[in-house]
C-alpha atoms as a PDB file:
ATOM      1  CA  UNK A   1       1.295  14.146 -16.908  1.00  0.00           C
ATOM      2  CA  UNK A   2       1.896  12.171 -13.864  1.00  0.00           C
ATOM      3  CA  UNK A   3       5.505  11.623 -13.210  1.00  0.00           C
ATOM      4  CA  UNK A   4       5.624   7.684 -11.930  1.00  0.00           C
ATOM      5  CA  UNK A   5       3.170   5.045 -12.725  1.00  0.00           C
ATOM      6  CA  UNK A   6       2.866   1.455 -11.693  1.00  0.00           C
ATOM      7  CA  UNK A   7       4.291  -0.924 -13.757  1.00  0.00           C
ATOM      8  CA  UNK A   8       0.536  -2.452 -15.035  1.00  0.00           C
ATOM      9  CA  UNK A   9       0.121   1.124 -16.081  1.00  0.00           C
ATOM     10  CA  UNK A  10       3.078   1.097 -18.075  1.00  0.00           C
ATOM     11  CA  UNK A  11       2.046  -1.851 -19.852  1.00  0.00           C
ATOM     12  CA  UNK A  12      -1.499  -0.719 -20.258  1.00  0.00           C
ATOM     13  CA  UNK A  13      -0.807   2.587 -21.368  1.00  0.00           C
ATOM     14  CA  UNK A  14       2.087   0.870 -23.922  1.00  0.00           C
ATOM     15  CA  UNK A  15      -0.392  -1.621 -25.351  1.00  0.00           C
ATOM     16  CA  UNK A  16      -2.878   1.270 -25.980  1.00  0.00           C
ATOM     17  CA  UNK A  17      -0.609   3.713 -27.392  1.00  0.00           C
ATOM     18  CA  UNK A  18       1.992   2.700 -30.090  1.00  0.00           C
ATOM     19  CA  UNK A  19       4.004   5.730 -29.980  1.00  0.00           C
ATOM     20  CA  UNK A  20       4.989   4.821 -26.074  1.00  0.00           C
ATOM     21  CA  UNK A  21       8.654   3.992 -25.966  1.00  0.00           C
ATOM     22  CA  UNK A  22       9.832   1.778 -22.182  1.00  0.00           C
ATOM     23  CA  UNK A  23      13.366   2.834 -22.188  1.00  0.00           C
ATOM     24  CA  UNK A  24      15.914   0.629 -20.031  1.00  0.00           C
ATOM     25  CA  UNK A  25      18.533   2.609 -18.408  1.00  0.00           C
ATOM     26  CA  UNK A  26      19.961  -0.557 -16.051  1.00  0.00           C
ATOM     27  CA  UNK A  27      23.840  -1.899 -17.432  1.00  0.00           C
ATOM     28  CA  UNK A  28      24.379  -4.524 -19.883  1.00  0.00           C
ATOM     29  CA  UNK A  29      24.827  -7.501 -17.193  1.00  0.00           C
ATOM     30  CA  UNK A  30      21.116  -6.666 -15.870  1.00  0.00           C
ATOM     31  CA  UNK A  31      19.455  -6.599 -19.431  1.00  0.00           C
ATOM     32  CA  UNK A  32      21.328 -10.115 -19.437  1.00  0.00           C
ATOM     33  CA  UNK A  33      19.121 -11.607 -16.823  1.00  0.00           C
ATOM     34  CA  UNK A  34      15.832 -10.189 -17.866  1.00  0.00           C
ATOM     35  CA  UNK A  35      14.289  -7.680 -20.405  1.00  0.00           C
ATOM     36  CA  UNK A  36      11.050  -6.293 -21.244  1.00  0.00           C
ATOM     37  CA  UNK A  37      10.586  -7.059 -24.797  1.00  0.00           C
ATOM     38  CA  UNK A  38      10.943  -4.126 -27.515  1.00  0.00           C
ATOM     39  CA  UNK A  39      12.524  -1.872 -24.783  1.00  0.00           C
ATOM     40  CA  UNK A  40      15.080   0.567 -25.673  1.00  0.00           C
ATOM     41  CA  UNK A  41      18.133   0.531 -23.928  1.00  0.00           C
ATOM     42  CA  UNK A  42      20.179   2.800 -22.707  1.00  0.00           C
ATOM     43  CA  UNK A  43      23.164   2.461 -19.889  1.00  0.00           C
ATOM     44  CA  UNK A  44      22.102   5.361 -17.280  1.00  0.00           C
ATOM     45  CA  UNK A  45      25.608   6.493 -17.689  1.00  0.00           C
ATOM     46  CA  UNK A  46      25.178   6.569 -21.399  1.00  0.00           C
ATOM     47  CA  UNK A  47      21.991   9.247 -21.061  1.00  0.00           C
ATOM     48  CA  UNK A  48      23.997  12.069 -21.334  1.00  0.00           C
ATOM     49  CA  UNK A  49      25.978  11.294 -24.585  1.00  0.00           C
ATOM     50  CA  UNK A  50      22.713   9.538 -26.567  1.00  0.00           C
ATOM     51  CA  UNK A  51      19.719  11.491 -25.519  1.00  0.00           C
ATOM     52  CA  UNK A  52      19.143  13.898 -28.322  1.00  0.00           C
ATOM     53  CA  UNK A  53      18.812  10.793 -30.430  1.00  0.00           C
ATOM     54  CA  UNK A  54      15.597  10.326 -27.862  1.00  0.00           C
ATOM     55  CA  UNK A  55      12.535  11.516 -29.654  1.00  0.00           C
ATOM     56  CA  UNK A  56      10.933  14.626 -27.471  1.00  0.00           C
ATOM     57  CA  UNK A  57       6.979  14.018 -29.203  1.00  0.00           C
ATOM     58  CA  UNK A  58       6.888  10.552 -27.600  1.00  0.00           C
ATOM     59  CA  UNK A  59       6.123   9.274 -24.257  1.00  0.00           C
ATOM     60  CA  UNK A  60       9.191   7.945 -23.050  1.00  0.00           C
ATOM     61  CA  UNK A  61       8.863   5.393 -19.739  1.00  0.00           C
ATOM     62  CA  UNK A  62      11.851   5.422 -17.733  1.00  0.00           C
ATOM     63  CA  UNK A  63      12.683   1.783 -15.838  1.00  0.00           C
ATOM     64  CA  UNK A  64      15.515   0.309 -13.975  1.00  0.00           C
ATOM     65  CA  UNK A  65      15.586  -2.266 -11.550  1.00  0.00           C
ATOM     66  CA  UNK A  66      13.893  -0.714  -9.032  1.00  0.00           C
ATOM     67  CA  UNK A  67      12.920   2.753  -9.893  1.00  0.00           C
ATOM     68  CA  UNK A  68      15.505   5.120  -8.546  1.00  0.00           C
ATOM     69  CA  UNK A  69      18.065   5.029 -11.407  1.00  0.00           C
ATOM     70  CA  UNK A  70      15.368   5.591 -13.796  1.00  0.00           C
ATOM     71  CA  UNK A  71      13.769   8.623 -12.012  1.00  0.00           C
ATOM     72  CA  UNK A  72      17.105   9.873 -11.905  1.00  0.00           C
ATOM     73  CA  UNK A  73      16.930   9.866 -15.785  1.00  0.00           C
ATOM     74  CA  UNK A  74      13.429  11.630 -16.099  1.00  0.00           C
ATOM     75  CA  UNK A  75      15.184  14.240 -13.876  1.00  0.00           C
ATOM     76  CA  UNK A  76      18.204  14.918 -16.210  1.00  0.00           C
ATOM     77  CA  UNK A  77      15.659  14.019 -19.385  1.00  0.00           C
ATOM     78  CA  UNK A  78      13.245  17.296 -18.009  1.00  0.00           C
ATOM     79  CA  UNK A  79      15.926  18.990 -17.555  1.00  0.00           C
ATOM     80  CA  UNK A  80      16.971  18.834 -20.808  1.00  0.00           C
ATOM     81  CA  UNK A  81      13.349  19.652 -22.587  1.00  0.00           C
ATOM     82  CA  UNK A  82      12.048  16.706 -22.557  1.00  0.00           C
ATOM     83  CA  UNK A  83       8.382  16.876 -21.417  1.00  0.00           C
ATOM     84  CA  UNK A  84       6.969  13.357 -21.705  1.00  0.00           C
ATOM     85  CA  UNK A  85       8.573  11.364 -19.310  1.00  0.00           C
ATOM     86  CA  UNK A  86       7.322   9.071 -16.489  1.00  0.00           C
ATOM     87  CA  UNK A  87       9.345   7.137 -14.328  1.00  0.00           C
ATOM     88  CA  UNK A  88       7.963   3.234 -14.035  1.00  0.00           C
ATOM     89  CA  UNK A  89       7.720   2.980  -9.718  1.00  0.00           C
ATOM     90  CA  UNK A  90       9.141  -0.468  -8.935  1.00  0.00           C
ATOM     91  CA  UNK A  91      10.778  -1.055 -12.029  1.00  0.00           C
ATOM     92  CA  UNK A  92      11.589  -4.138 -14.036  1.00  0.00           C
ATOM     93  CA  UNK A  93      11.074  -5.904 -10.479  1.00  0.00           C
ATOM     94  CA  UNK A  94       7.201  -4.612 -10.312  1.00  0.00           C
ATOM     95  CA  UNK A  95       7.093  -5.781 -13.705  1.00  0.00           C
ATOM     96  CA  UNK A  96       8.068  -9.322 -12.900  1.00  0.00           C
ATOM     97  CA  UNK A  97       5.500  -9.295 -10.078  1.00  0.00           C
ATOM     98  CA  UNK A  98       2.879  -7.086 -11.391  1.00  0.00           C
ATOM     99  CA  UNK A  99       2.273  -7.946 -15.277  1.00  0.00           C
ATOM    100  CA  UNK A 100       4.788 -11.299 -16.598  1.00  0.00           C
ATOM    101  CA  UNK A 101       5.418 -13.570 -13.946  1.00  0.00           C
ATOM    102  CA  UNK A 102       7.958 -15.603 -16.681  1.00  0.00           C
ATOM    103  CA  UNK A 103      10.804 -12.284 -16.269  1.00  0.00           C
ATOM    104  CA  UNK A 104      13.488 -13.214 -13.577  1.00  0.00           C
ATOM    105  CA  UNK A 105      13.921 -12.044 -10.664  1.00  0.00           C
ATOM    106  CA  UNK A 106      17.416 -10.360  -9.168  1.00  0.00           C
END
Protein backbone atom coordinates (compact mmCIF):
# COMPACT_ATOMS: atom_id res chain seq x y z
CA UNK A 1 0.00 0.00 0.00
CA UNK A 2 1.08 3.41 -0.86
CA UNK A 3 2.46 5.25 2.04
CA UNK A 4 0.91 9.06 1.55
CA UNK A 5 -2.17 9.95 -0.28
CA UNK A 6 -3.82 13.23 -1.03
CA UNK A 7 -6.25 14.34 1.17
CA UNK A 8 -9.42 13.72 -1.59
CA UNK A 9 -8.04 10.24 -1.46
CA UNK A 10 -8.39 10.00 2.08
CA UNK A 11 -11.84 11.00 1.96
CA UNK A 12 -12.66 8.87 -1.00
CA UNK A 13 -11.11 5.88 0.13
CA UNK A 14 -12.93 6.63 3.87
CA UNK A 15 -16.36 7.05 2.31
CA UNK A 16 -15.86 3.73 0.40
CA UNK A 17 -14.49 1.70 3.07
CA UNK A 18 -16.08 1.73 6.61
CA UNK A 19 -13.38 0.02 8.36
CA UNK A 20 -10.91 3.20 7.45
CA UNK A 21 -10.06 4.96 10.65
CA UNK A 22 -8.42 9.14 9.96
CA UNK A 23 -6.51 9.34 13.11
CA UNK A 24 -5.50 13.00 14.38
CA UNK A 25 -2.20 13.13 15.98
CA UNK A 26 -2.06 17.32 16.16
CA UNK A 27 -2.49 18.72 20.24
CA UNK A 28 -5.65 19.54 21.83
CA UNK A 29 -5.50 23.49 20.99
CA UNK A 30 -5.37 22.50 17.08
CA UNK A 31 -8.38 19.98 17.24
CA UNK A 32 -9.94 23.25 18.89
CA UNK A 33 -9.85 25.23 15.73
CA UNK A 34 -10.84 22.59 13.29
CA UNK A 35 -11.56 18.78 13.08
CA UNK A 36 -12.42 16.29 10.59
CA UNK A 37 -15.52 14.77 11.80
CA UNK A 38 -15.43 11.07 13.37
CA UNK A 39 -11.56 11.30 13.54
CA UNK A 40 -9.74 9.65 16.22
CA UNK A 41 -7.47 11.54 18.14
CA UNK A 42 -4.48 11.06 19.41
CA UNK A 43 -1.68 13.76 20.77
CA UNK A 44 1.57 12.66 18.64
CA UNK A 45 3.24 12.56 21.95
CA UNK A 46 0.57 10.31 23.27
CA UNK A 47 1.36 7.49 20.29
CA UNK A 48 3.66 5.73 22.21
CA UNK A 49 1.62 5.09 25.45
CA UNK A 50 -2.01 4.40 23.45
CA UNK A 51 -1.11 2.60 20.31
CA UNK A 52 -1.74 -1.01 21.09
CA UNK A 53 -5.27 0.13 21.75
CA UNK A 54 -4.93 1.00 17.72
CA UNK A 55 -6.50 -1.82 15.82
CA UNK A 56 -3.60 -3.48 13.40
CA UNK A 57 -6.58 -5.12 10.68
CA UNK A 58 -7.68 -1.56 9.85
CA UNK A 59 -6.44 1.08 7.64
CA UNK A 60 -5.36 3.68 9.81
CA UNK A 61 -4.79 7.42 8.00
CA UNK A 62 -2.33 9.38 9.74
CA UNK A 63 -3.01 13.51 9.60
CA UNK A 64 -1.65 16.52 11.26
CA UNK A 65 -1.57 19.89 10.21
CA UNK A 66 0.55 19.60 7.55
CA UNK A 67 1.79 16.14 7.09
CA UNK A 68 5.13 15.81 8.78
CA UNK A 69 4.00 15.02 12.37
CA UNK A 70 1.74 12.47 11.06
CA UNK A 71 4.32 10.65 8.84
CA UNK A 72 6.36 10.70 11.76
CA UNK A 73 3.61 8.49 13.38
CA UNK A 74 3.27 5.93 10.41
CA UNK A 75 7.07 5.65 10.96
CA UNK A 76 6.95 4.70 14.72
CA UNK A 77 3.29 2.88 13.91
CA UNK A 78 5.45 0.40 11.14
CA UNK A 79 7.78 0.12 13.32
CA UNK A 80 5.80 -1.27 15.74
CA UNK A 81 3.80 -3.95 13.33
CA UNK A 82 1.51 -2.03 12.15
CA UNK A 83 1.10 -2.58 8.37
CA UNK A 84 -1.81 -0.42 7.24
CA UNK A 85 -0.84 2.93 7.56
CA UNK A 86 -0.77 5.93 5.15
CA UNK A 87 0.22 9.22 5.96
CA UNK A 88 -2.52 12.02 4.58
CA UNK A 89 0.22 14.56 2.39
CA UNK A 90 -0.91 18.09 3.28
CA UNK A 91 -2.84 17.29 6.15
CA UNK A 92 -5.88 18.80 7.78
CA UNK A 93 -4.71 22.01 5.69
CA UNK A 94 -5.16 19.97 2.18
CA UNK A 95 -8.28 18.96 3.63
CA UNK A 96 -9.60 22.44 4.11
CA UNK A 97 -8.54 23.25 0.54
CA UNK A 98 -8.99 20.04 -1.18
CA UNK A 99 -12.43 18.36 0.05
CA UNK A 100 -14.57 20.96 2.88
CA UNK A 101 -13.94 24.39 2.22
CA UNK A 102 -16.21 25.18 5.73
CA UNK A 103 -12.83 23.65 8.08
CA UNK A 104 -10.61 26.66 9.23
CA UNK A 105 -7.70 27.50 8.29
CA UNK A 106 -4.37 28.04 10.72
Amino acid sequence: MNKEISALEASILRNNNEDVILLDVRDGSELEICRIENALHIPMNEIPERCEGLPLDRPLIVFCHHGMRSMNVLHYLESRGFENVINMGGGIHAWATDVDSSTPLY
